[in-house]
N, C-alpha and C. Protein backbone atom coordinates (compact mmCIF):
# COMPACT_ATOMS: atom_id res chain seq x y z
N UNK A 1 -27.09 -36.61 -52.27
CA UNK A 1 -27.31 -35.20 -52.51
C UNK A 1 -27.48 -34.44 -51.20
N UNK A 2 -27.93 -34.99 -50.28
CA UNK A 2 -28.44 -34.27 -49.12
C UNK A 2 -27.32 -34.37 -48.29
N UNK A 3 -26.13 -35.04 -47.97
CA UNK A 3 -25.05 -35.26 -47.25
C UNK A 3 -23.75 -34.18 -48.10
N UNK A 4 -24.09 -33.90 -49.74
CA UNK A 4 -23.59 -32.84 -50.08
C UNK A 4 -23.69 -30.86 -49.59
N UNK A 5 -25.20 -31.23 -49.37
CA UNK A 5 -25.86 -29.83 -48.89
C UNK A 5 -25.45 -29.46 -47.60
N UNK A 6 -25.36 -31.18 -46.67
CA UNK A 6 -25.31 -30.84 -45.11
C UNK A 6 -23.82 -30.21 -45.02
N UNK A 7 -23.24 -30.96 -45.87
CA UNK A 7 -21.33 -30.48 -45.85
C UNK A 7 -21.24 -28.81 -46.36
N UNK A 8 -22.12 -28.69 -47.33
CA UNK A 8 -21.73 -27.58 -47.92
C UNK A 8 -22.04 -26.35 -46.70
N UNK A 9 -23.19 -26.48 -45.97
CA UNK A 9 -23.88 -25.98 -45.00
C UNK A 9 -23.21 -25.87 -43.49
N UNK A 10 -22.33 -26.87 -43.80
CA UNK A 10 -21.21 -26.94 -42.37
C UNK A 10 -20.29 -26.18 -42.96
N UNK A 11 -19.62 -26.23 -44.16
CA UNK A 11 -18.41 -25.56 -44.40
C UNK A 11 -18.61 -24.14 -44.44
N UNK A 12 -19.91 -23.32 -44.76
CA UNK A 12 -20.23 -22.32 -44.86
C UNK A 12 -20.25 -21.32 -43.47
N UNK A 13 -20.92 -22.05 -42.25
CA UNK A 13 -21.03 -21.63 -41.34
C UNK A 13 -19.45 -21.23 -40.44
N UNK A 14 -18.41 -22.51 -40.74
CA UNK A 14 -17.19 -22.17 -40.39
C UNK A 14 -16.95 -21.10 -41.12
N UNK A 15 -16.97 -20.96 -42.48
CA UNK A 15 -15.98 -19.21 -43.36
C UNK A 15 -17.21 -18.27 -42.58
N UNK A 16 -17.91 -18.60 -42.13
CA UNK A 16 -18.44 -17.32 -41.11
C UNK A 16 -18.30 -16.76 -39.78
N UNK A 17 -17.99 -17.88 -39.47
CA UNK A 17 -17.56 -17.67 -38.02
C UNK A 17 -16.23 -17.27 -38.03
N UNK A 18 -15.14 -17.29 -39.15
CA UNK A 18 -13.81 -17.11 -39.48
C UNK A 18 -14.36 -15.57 -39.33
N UNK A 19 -15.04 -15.19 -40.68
CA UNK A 19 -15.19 -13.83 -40.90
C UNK A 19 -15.80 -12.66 -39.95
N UNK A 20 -16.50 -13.25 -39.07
CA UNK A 20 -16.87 -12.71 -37.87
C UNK A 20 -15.87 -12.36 -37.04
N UNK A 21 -14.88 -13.18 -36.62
CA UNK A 21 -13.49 -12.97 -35.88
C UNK A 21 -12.75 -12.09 -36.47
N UNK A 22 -12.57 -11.92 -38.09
CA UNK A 22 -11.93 -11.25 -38.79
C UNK A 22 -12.43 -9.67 -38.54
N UNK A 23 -13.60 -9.59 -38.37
CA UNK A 23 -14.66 -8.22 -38.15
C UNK A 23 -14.26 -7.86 -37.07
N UNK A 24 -14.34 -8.59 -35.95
CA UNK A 24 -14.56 -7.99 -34.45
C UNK A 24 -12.65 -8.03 -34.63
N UNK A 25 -11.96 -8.12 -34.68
CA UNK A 25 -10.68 -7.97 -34.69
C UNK A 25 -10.33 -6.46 -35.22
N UNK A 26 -10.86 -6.49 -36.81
CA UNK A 26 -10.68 -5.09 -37.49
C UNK A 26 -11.26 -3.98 -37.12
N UNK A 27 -12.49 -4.33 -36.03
CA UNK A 27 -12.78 -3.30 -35.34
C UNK A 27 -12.36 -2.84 -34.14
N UNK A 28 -11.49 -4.11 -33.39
CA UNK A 28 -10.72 -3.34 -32.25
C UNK A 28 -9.63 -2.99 -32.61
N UNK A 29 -9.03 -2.91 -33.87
CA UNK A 29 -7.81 -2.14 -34.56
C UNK A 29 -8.14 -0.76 -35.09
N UNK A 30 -9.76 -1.15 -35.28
CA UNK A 30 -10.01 0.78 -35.56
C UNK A 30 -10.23 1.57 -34.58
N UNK A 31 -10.63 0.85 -33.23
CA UNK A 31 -11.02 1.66 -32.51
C UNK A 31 -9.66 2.28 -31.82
N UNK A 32 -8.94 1.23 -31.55
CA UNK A 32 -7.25 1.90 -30.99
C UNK A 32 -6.62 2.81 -32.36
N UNK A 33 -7.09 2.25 -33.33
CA UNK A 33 -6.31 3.37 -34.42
C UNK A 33 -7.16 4.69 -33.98
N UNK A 34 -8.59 5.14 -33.89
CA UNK A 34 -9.16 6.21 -33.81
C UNK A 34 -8.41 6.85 -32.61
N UNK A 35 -8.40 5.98 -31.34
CA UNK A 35 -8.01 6.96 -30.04
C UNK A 35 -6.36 7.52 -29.98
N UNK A 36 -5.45 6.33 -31.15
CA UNK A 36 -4.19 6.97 -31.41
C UNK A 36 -4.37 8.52 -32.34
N UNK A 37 -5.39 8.39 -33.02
CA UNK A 37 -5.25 9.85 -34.15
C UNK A 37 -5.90 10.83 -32.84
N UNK A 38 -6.45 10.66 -32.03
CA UNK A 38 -7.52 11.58 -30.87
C UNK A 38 -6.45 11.96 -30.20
N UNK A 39 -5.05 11.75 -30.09
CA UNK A 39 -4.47 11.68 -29.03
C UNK A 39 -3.29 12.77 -29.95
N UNK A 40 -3.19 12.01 -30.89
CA UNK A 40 -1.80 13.15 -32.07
C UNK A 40 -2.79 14.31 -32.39
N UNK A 41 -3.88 14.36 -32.59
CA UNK A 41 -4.60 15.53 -32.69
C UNK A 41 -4.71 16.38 -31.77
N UNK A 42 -5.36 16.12 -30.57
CA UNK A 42 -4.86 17.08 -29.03
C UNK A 42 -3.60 17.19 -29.18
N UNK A 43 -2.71 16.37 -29.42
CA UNK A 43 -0.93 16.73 -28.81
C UNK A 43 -0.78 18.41 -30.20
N UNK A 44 -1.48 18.11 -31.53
CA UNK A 44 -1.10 18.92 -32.29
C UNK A 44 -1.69 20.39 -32.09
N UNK A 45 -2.74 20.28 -31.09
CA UNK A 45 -3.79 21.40 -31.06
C UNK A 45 -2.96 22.32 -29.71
N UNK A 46 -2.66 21.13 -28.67
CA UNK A 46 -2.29 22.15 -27.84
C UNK A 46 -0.49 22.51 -28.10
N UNK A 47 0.31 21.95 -28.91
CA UNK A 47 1.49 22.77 -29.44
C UNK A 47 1.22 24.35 -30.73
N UNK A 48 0.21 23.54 -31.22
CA UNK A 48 0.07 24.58 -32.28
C UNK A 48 -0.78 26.59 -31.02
N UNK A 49 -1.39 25.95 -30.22
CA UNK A 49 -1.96 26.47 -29.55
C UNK A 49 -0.25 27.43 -28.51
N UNK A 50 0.24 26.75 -28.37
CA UNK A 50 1.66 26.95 -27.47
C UNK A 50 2.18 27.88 -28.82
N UNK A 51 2.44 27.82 -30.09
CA UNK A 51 3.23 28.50 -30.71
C UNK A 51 2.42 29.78 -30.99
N UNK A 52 1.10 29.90 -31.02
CA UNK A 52 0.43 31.26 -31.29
C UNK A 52 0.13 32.09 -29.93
N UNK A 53 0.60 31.25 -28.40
CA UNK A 53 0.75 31.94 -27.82
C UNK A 53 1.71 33.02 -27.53
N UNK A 54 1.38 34.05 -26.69
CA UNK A 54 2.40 35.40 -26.71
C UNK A 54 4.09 35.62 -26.15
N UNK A 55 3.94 33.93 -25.48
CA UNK A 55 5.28 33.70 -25.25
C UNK A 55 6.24 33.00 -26.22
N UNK A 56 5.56 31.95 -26.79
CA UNK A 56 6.42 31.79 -28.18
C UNK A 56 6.63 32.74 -29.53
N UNK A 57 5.52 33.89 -29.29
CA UNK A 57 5.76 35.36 -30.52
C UNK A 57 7.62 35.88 -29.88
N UNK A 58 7.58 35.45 -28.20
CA UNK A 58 8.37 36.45 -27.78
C UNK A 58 9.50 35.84 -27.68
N UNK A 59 9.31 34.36 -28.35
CA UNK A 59 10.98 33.61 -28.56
C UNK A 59 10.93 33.32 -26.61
N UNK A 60 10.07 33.27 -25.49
CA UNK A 60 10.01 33.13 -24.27
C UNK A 60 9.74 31.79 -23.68
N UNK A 61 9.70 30.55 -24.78
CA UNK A 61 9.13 29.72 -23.92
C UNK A 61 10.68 28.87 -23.31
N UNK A 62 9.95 28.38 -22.26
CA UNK A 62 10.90 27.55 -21.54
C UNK A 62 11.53 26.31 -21.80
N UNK A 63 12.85 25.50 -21.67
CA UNK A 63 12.63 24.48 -22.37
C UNK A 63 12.28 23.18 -21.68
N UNK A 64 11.34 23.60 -20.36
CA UNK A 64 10.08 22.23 -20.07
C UNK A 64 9.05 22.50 -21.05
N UNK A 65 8.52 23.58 -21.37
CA UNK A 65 7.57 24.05 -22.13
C UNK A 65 7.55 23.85 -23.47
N UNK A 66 9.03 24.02 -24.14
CA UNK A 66 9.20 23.23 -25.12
C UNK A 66 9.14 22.32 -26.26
N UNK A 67 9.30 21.25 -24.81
CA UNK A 67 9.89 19.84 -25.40
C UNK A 67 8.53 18.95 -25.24
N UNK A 68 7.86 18.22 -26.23
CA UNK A 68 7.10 17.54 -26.38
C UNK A 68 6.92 16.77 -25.52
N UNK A 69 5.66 16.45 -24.80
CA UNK A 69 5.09 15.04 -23.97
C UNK A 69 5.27 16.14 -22.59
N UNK A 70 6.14 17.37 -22.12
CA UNK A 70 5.95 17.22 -20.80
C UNK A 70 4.80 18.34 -20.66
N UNK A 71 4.03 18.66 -21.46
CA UNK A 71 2.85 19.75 -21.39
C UNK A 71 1.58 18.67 -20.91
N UNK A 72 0.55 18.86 -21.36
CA UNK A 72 -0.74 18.10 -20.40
C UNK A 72 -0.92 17.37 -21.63
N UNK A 73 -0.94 17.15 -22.94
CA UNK A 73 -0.60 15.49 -23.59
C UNK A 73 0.58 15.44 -24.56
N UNK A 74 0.70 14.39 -24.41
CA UNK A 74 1.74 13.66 -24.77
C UNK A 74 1.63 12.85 -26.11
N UNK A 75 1.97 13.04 -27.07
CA UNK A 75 2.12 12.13 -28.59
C UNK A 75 2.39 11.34 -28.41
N UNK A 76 3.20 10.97 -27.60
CA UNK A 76 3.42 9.78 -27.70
C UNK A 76 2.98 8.52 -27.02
N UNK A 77 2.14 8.93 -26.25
CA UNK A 77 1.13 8.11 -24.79
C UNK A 77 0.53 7.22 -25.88
């Protein structure tokens, strides 16, 4: 009985140490998922910001100014 408990007690500690790896993994996938949405969010703030400015009312912007990624961020970084 007691060589049942010790096994059961070993096998337990491995599906934890599995699930621990499984954790710290899913959390460095959220944290790069968070800084990818931080990054499409600035890229969306400062285009949306570019189109309510007075040069895109005036059909004036340039096409460095334009074209996505060459303003100060980049979507796609």
């Amino acid at each position: 009985m007691r060589e049942q408990l010790e096994q059961r007690v070993s096998e337990l500690k491995a599906e934890q140490q599995k699930g621990q790896q499984m954790l710290a993994e899913l959390e460095g996938r959220q944290a790069e998922l968070r800084q990818t949405l931080l990054r499409i969010s600035g890229a969306i703030q400062v285009l949306e910001e570019m189109l309510a400015g007075p040069a895109a009312q005036n059909g004036a912007l340039s096409s460095k100014e334009a074209v996505p990624g060459n303003g100060p961020v980049d979507a796609r970084a």
